[in-house]
PDB file of N, CA and C in Angstrom:
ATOM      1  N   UNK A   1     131.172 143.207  -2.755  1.00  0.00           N
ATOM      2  CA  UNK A   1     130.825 142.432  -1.577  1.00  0.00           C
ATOM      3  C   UNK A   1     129.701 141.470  -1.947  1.00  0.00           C
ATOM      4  N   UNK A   2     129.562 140.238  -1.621  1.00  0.00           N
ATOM      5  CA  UNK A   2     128.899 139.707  -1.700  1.00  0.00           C
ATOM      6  C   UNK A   2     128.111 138.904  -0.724  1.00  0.00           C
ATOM      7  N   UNK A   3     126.775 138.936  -0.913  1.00  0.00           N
ATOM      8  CA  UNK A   3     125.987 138.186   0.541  1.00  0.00           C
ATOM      9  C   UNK A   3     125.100 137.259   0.223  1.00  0.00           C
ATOM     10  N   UNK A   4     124.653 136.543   1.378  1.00  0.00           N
ATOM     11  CA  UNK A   4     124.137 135.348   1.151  1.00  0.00           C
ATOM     12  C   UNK A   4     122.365 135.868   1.273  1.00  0.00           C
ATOM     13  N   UNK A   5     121.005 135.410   0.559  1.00  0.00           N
ATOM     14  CA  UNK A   5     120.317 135.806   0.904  1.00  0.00           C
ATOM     15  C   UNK A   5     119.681 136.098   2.176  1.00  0.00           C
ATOM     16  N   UNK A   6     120.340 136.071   3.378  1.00  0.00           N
ATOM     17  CA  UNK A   6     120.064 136.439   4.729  1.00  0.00           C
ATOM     18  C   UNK A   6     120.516 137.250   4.992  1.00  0.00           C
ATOM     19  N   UNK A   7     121.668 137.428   4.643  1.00  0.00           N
ATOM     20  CA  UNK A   7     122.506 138.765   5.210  1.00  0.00           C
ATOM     21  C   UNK A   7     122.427 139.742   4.265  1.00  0.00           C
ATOM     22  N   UNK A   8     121.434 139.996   2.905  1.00  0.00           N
ATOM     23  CA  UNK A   8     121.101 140.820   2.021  1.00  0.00           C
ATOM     24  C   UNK A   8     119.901 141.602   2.787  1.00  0.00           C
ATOM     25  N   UNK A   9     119.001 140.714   3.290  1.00  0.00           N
ATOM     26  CA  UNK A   9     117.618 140.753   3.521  1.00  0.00           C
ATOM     27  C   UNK A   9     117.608 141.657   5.650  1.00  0.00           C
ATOM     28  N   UNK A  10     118.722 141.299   6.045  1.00  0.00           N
ATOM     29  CA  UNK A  10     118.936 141.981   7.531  1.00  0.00           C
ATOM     30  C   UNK A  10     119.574 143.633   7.395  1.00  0.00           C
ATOM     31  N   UNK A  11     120.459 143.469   5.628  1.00  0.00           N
ATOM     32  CA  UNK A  11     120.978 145.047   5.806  1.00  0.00           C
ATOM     33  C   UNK A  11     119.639 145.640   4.927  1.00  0.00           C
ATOM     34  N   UNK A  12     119.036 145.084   4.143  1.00  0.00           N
ATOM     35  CA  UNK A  12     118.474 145.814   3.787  1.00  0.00           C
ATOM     36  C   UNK A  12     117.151 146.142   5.184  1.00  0.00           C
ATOM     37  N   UNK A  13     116.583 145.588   6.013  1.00  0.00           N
ATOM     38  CA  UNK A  13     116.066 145.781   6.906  1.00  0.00           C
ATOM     39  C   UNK A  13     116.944 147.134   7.828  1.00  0.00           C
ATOM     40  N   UNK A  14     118.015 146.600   7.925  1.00  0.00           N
ATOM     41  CA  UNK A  14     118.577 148.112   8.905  1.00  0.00           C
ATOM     42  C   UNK A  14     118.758 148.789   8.492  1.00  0.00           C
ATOM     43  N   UNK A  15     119.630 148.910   6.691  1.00  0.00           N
ATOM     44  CA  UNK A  15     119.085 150.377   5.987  1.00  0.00           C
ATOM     45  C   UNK A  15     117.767 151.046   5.915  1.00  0.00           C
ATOM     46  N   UNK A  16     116.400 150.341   6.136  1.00  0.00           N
ATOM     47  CA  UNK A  16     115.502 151.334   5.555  1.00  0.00           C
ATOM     48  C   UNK A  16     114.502 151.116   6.893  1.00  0.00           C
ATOM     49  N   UNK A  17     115.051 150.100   7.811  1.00  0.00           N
ATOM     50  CA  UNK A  17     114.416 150.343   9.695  1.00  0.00           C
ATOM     51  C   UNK A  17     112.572 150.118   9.469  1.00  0.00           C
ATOM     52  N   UNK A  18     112.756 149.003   8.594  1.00  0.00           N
ATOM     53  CA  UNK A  18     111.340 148.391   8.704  1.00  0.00           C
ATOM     54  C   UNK A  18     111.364 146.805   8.467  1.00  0.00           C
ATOM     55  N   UNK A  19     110.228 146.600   8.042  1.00  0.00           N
ATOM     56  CA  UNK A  19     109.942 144.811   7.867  1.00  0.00           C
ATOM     57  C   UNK A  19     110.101 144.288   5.921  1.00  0.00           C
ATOM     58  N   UNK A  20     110.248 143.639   6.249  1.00  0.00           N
ATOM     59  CA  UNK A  20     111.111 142.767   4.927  1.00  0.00           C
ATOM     60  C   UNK A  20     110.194 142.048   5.060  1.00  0.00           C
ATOM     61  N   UNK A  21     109.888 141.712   3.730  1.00  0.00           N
ATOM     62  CA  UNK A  21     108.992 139.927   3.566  1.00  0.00           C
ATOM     63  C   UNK A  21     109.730 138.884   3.536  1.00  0.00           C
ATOM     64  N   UNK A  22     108.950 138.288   4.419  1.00  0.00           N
ATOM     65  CA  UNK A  22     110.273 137.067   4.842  1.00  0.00           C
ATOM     66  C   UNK A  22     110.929 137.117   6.295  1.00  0.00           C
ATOM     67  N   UNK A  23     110.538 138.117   6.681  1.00  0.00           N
ATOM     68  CA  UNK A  23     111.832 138.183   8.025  1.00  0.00           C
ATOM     69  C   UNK A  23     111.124 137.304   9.071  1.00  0.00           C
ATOM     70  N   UNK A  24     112.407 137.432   9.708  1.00  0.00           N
ATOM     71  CA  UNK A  24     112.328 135.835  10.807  1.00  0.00           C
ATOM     72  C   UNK A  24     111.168 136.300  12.127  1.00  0.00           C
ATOM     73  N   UNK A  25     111.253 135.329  12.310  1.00  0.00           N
ATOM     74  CA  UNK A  25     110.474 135.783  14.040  1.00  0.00           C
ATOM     75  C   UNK A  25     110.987 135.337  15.136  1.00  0.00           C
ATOM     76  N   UNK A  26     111.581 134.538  15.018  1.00  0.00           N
ATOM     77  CA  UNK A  26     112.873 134.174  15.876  1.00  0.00           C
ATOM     78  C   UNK A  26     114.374 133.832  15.791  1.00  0.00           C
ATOM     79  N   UNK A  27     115.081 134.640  17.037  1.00  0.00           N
ATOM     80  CA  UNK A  27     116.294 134.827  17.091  1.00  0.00           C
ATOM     81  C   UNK A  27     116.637 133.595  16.877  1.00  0.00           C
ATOM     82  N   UNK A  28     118.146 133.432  15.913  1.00  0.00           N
ATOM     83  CA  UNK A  28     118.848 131.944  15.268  1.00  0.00           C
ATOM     84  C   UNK A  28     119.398 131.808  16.451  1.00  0.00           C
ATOM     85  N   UNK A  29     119.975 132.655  17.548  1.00  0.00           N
ATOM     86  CA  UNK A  29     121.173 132.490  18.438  1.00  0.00           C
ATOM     87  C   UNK A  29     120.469 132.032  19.495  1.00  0.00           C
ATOM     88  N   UNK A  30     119.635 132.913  20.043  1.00  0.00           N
ATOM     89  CA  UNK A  30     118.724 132.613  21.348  1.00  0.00           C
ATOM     90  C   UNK A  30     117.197 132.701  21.889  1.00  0.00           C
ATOM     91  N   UNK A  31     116.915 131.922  19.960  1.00  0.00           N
ATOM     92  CA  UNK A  31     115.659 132.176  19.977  1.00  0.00           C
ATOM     93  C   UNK A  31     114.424 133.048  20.501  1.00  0.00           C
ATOM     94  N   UNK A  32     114.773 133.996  20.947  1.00  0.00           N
ATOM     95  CA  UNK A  32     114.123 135.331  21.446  1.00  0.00           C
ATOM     96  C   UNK A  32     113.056 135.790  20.284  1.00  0.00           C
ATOM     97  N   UNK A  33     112.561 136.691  20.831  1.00  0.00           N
ATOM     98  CA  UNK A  33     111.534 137.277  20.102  1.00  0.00           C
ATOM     99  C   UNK A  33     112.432 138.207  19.159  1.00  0.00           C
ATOM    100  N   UNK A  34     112.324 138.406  17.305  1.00  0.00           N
ATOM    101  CA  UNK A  34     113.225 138.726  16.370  1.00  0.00           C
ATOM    102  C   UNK A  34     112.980 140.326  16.059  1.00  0.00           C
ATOM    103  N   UNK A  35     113.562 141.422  16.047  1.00  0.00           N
ATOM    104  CA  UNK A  35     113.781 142.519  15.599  1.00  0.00           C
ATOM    105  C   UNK A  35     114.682 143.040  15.711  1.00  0.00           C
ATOM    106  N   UNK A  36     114.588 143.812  14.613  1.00  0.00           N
ATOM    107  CA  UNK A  36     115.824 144.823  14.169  1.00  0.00           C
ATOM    108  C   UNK A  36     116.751 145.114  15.301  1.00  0.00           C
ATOM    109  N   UNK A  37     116.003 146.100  16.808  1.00  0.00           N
ATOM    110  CA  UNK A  37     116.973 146.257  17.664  1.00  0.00           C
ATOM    111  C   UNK A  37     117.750 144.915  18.626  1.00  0.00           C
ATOM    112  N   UNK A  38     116.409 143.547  18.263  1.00  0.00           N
ATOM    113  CA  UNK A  38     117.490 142.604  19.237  1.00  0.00           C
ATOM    114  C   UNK A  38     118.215 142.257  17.957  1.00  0.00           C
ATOM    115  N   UNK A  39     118.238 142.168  16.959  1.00  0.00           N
ATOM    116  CA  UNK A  39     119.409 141.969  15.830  1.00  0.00           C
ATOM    117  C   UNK A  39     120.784 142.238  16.679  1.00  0.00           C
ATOM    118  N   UNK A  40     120.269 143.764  16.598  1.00  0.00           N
ATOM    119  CA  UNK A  40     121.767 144.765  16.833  1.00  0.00           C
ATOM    120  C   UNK A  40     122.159 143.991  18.284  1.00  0.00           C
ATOM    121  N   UNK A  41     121.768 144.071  19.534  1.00  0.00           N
ATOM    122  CA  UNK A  41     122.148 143.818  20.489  1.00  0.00           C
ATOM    123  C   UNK A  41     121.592 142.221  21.257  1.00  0.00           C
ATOM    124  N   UNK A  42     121.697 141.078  20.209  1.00  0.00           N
ATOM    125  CA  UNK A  42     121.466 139.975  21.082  1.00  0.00           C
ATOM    126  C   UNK A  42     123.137 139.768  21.337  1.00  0.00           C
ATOM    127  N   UNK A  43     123.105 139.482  22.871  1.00  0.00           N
ATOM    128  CA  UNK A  43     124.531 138.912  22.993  1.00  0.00           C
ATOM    129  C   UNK A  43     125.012 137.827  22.656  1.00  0.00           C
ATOM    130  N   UNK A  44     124.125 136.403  22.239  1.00  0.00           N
ATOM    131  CA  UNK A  44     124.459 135.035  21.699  1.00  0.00           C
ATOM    132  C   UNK A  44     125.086 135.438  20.216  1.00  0.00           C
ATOM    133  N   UNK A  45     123.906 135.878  18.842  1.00  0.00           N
ATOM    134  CA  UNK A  45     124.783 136.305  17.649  1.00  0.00           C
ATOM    135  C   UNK A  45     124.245 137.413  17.296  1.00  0.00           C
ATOM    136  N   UNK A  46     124.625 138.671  17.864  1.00  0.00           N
ATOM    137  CA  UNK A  46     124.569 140.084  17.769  1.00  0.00           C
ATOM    138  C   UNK A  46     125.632 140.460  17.520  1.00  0.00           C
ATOM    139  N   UNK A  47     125.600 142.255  17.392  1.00  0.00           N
ATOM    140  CA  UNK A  47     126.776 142.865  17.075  1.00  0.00           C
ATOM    141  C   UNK A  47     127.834 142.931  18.059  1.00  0.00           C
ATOM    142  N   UNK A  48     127.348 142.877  19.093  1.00  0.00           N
ATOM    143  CA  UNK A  48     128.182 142.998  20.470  1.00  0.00           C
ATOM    144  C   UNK A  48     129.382 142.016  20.498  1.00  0.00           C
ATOM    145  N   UNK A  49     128.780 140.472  19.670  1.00  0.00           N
ATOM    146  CA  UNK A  49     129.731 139.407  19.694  1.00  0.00           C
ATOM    147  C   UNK A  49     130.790 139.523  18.461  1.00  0.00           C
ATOM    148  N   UNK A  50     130.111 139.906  17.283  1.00  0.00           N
ATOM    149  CA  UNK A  50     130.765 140.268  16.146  1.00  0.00           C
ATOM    150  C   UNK A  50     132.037 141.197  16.234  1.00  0.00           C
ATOM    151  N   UNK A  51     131.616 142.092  17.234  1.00  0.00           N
ATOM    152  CA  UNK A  51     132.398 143.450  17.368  1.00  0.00           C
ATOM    153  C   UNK A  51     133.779 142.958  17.754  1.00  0.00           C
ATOM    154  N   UNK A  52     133.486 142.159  19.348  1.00  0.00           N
ATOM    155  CA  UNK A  52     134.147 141.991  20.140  1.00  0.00           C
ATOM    156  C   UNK A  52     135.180 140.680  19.344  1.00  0.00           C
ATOM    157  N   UNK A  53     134.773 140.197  18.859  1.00  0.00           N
ATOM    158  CA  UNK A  53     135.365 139.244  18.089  1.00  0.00           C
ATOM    159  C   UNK A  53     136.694 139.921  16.964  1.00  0.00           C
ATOM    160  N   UNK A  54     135.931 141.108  16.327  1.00  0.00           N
ATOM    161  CA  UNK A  54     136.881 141.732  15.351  1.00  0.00           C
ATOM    162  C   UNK A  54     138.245 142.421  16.300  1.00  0.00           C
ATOM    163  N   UNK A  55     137.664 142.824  17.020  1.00  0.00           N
ATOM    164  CA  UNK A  55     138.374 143.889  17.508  1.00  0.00           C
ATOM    165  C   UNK A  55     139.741 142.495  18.379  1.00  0.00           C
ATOM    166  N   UNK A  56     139.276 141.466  19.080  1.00  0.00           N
ATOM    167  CA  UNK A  56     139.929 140.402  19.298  1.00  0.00           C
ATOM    168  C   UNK A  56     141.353 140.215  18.477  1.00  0.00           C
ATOM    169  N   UNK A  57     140.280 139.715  16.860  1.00  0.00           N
ATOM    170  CA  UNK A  57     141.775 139.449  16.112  1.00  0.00           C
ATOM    171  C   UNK A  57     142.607 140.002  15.780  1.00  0.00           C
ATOM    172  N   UNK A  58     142.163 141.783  16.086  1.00  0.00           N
ATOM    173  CA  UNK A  58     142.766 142.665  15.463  1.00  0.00           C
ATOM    174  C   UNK A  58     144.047 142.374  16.875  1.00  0.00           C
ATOM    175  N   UNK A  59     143.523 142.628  18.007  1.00  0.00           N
ATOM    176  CA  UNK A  59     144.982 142.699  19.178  1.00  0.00           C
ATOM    177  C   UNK A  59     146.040 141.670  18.592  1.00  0.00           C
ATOM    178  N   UNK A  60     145.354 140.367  18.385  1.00  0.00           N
ATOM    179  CA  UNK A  60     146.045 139.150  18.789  1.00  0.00           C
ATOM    180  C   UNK A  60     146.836 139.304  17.208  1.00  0.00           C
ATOM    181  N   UNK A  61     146.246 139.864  16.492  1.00  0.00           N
ATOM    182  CA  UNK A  61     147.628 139.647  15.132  1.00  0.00           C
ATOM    183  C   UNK A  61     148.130 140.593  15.462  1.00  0.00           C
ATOM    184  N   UNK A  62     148.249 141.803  16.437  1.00  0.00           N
ATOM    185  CA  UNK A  62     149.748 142.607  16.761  1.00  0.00           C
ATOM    186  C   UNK A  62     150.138 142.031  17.493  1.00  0.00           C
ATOM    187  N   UNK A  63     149.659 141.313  18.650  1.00  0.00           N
ATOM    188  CA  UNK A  63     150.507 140.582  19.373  1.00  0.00           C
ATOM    189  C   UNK A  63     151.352 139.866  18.969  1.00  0.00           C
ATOM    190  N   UNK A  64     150.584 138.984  17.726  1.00  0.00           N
ATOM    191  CA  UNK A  64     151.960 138.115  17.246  1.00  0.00           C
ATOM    192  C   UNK A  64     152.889 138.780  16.877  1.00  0.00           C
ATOM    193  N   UNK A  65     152.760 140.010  15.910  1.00  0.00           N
ATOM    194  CA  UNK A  65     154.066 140.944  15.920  1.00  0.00           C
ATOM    195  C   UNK A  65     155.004 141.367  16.566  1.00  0.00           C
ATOM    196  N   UNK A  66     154.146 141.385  17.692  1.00  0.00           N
ATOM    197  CA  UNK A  66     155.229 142.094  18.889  1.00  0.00           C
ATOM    198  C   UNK A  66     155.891 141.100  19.739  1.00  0.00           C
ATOM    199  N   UNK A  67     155.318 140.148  19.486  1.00  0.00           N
ATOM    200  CA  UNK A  67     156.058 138.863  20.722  1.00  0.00           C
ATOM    201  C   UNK A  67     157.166 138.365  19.899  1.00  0.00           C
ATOM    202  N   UNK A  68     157.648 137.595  20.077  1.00  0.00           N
ATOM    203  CA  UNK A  68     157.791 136.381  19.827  1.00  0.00           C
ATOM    204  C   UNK A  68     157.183 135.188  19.471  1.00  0.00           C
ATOM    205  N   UNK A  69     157.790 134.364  18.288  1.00  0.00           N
ATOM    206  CA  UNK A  69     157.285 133.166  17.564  1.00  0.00           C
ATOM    207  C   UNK A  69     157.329 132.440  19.244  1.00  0.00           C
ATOM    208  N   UNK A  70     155.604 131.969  18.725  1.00  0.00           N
ATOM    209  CA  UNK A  70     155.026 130.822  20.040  1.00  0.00           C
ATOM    210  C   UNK A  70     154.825 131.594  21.285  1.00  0.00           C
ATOM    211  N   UNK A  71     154.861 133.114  21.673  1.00  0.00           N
ATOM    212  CA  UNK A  71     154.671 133.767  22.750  1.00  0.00           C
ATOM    213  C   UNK A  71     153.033 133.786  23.023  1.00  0.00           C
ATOM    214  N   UNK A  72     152.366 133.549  21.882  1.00  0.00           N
ATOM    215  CA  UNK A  72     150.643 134.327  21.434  1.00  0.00           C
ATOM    216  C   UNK A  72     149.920 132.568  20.792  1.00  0.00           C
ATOM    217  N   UNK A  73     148.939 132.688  21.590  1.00  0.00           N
ATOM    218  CA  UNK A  73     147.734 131.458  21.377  1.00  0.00           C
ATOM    219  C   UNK A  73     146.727 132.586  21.520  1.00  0.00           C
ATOM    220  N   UNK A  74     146.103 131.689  20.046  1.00  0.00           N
ATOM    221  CA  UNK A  74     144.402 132.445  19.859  1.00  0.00           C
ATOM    222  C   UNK A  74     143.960 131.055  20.358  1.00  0.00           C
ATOM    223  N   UNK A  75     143.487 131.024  21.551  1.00  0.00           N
ATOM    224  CA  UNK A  75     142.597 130.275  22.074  1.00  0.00           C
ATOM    225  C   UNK A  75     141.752 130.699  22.919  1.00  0.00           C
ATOM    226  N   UNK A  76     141.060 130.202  23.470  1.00  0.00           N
ATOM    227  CA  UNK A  76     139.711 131.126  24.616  1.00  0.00           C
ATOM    228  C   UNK A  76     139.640 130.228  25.759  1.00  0.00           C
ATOM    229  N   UNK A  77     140.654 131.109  26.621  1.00  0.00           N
ATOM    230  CA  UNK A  77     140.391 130.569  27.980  1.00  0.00           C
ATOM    231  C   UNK A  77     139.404 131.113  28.907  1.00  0.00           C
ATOM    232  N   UNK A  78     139.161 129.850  29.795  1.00  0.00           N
ATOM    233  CA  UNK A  78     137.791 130.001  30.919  1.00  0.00           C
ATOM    234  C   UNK A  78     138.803 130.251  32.005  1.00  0.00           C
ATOM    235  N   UNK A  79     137.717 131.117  32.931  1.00  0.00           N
ATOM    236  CA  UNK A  79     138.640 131.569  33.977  1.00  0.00           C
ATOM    237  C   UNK A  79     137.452 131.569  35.077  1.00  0.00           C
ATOM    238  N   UNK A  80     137.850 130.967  36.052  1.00  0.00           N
ATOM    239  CA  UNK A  80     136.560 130.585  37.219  1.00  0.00           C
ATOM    240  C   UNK A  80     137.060 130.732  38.187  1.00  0.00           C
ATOM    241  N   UNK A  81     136.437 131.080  39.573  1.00  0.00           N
ATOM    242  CA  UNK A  81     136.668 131.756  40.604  1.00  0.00           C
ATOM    243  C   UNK A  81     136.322 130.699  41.399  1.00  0.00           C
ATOM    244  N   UNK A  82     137.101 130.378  42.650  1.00  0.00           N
ATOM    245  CA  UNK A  82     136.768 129.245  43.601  1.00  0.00           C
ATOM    246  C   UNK A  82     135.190 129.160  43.964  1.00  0.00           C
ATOM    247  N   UNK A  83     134.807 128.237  44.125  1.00  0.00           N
ATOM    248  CA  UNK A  83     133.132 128.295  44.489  1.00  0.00           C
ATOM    249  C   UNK A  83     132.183 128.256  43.086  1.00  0.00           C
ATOM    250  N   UNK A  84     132.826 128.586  42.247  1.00  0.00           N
ATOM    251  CA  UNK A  84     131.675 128.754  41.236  1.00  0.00           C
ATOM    252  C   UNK A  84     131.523 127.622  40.359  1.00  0.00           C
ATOM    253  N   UNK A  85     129.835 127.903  40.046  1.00  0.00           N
ATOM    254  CA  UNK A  85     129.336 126.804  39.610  1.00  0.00           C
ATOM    255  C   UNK A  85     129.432 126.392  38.396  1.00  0.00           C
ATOM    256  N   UNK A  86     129.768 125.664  38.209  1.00  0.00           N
ATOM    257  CA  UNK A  86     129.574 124.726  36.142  1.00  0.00           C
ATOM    258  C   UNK A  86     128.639 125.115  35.527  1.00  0.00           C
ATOM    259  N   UNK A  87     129.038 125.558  34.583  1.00  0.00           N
ATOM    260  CA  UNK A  87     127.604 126.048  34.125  1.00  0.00           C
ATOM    261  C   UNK A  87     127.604 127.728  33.805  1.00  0.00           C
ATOM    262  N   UNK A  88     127.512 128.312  34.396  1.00  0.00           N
ATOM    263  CA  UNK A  88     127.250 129.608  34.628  1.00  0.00           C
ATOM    264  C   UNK A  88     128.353 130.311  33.995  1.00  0.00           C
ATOM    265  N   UNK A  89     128.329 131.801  33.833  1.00  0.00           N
ATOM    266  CA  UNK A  89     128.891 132.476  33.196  1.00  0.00           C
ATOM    267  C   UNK A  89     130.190 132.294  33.588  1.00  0.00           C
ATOM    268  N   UNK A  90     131.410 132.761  33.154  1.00  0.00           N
ATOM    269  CA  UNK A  90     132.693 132.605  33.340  1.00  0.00           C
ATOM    270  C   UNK A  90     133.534 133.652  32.455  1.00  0.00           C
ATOM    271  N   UNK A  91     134.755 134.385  33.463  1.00  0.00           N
ATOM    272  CA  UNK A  91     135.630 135.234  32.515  1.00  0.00           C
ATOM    273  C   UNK A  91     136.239 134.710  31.442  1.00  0.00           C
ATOM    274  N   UNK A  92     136.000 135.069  30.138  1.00  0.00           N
ATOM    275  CA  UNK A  92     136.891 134.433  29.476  1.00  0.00           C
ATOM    276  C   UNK A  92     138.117 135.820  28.853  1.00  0.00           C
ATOM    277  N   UNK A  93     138.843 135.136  28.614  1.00  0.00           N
ATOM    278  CA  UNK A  93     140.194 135.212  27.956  1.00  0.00           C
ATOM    279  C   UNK A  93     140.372 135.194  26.186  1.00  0.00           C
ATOM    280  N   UNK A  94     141.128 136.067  25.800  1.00  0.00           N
ATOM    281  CA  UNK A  94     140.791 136.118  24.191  1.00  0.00           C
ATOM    282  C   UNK A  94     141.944 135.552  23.754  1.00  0.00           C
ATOM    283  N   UNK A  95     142.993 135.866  24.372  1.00  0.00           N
ATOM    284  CA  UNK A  95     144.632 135.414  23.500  1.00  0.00           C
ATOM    285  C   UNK A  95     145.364 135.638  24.436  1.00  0.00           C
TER     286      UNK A  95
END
């Protein structure tokens, strides 16, 4: 496996659950205040998004199996409820 010096320097931080020289002080995703546990759980680029992402492609390439050619789009649809505002959070859709 190979990593880039950032992503060497974050596992080695969560393997041994202390401070690294060098480590950031603010979140890349949502600039928040930077540690180990908002690592794990920022929802902009945390594990939560990573996860949800894997686990995503994993459905959508059985789907293509199981459908039919052209039945399955990996695209990300927005889904908004009458009244609601631009802007603001929205259901989305994985495939």
């Amino acid at each position: 496996m190979n990593l880039s010096p950032d992503e060497f320097r974050d596992a080695m931080t969560i393997r041994y659950q202390g401070r690294v020289r060098g480590e950031k002080s603010r979140c890349e995703g949502c600039r928040g205040r930077w540690s180990l546990q908002h690592a794990l759980n920022c929802p902009v680029r945390g594990l939560p998004t990573l996860r949800h992402d894997e686990v995503n492609r994993t459905w959508a390439s059985l789907a293509v199996e199981a459908y039919p050619a052209g039945a399955v789009y990996a695209k990300e649809l927005i889904i908004r409820e009458e009244g609601e505002v631009q802007g603001c959070p929205a259901l989305r859709g994985d495939f």
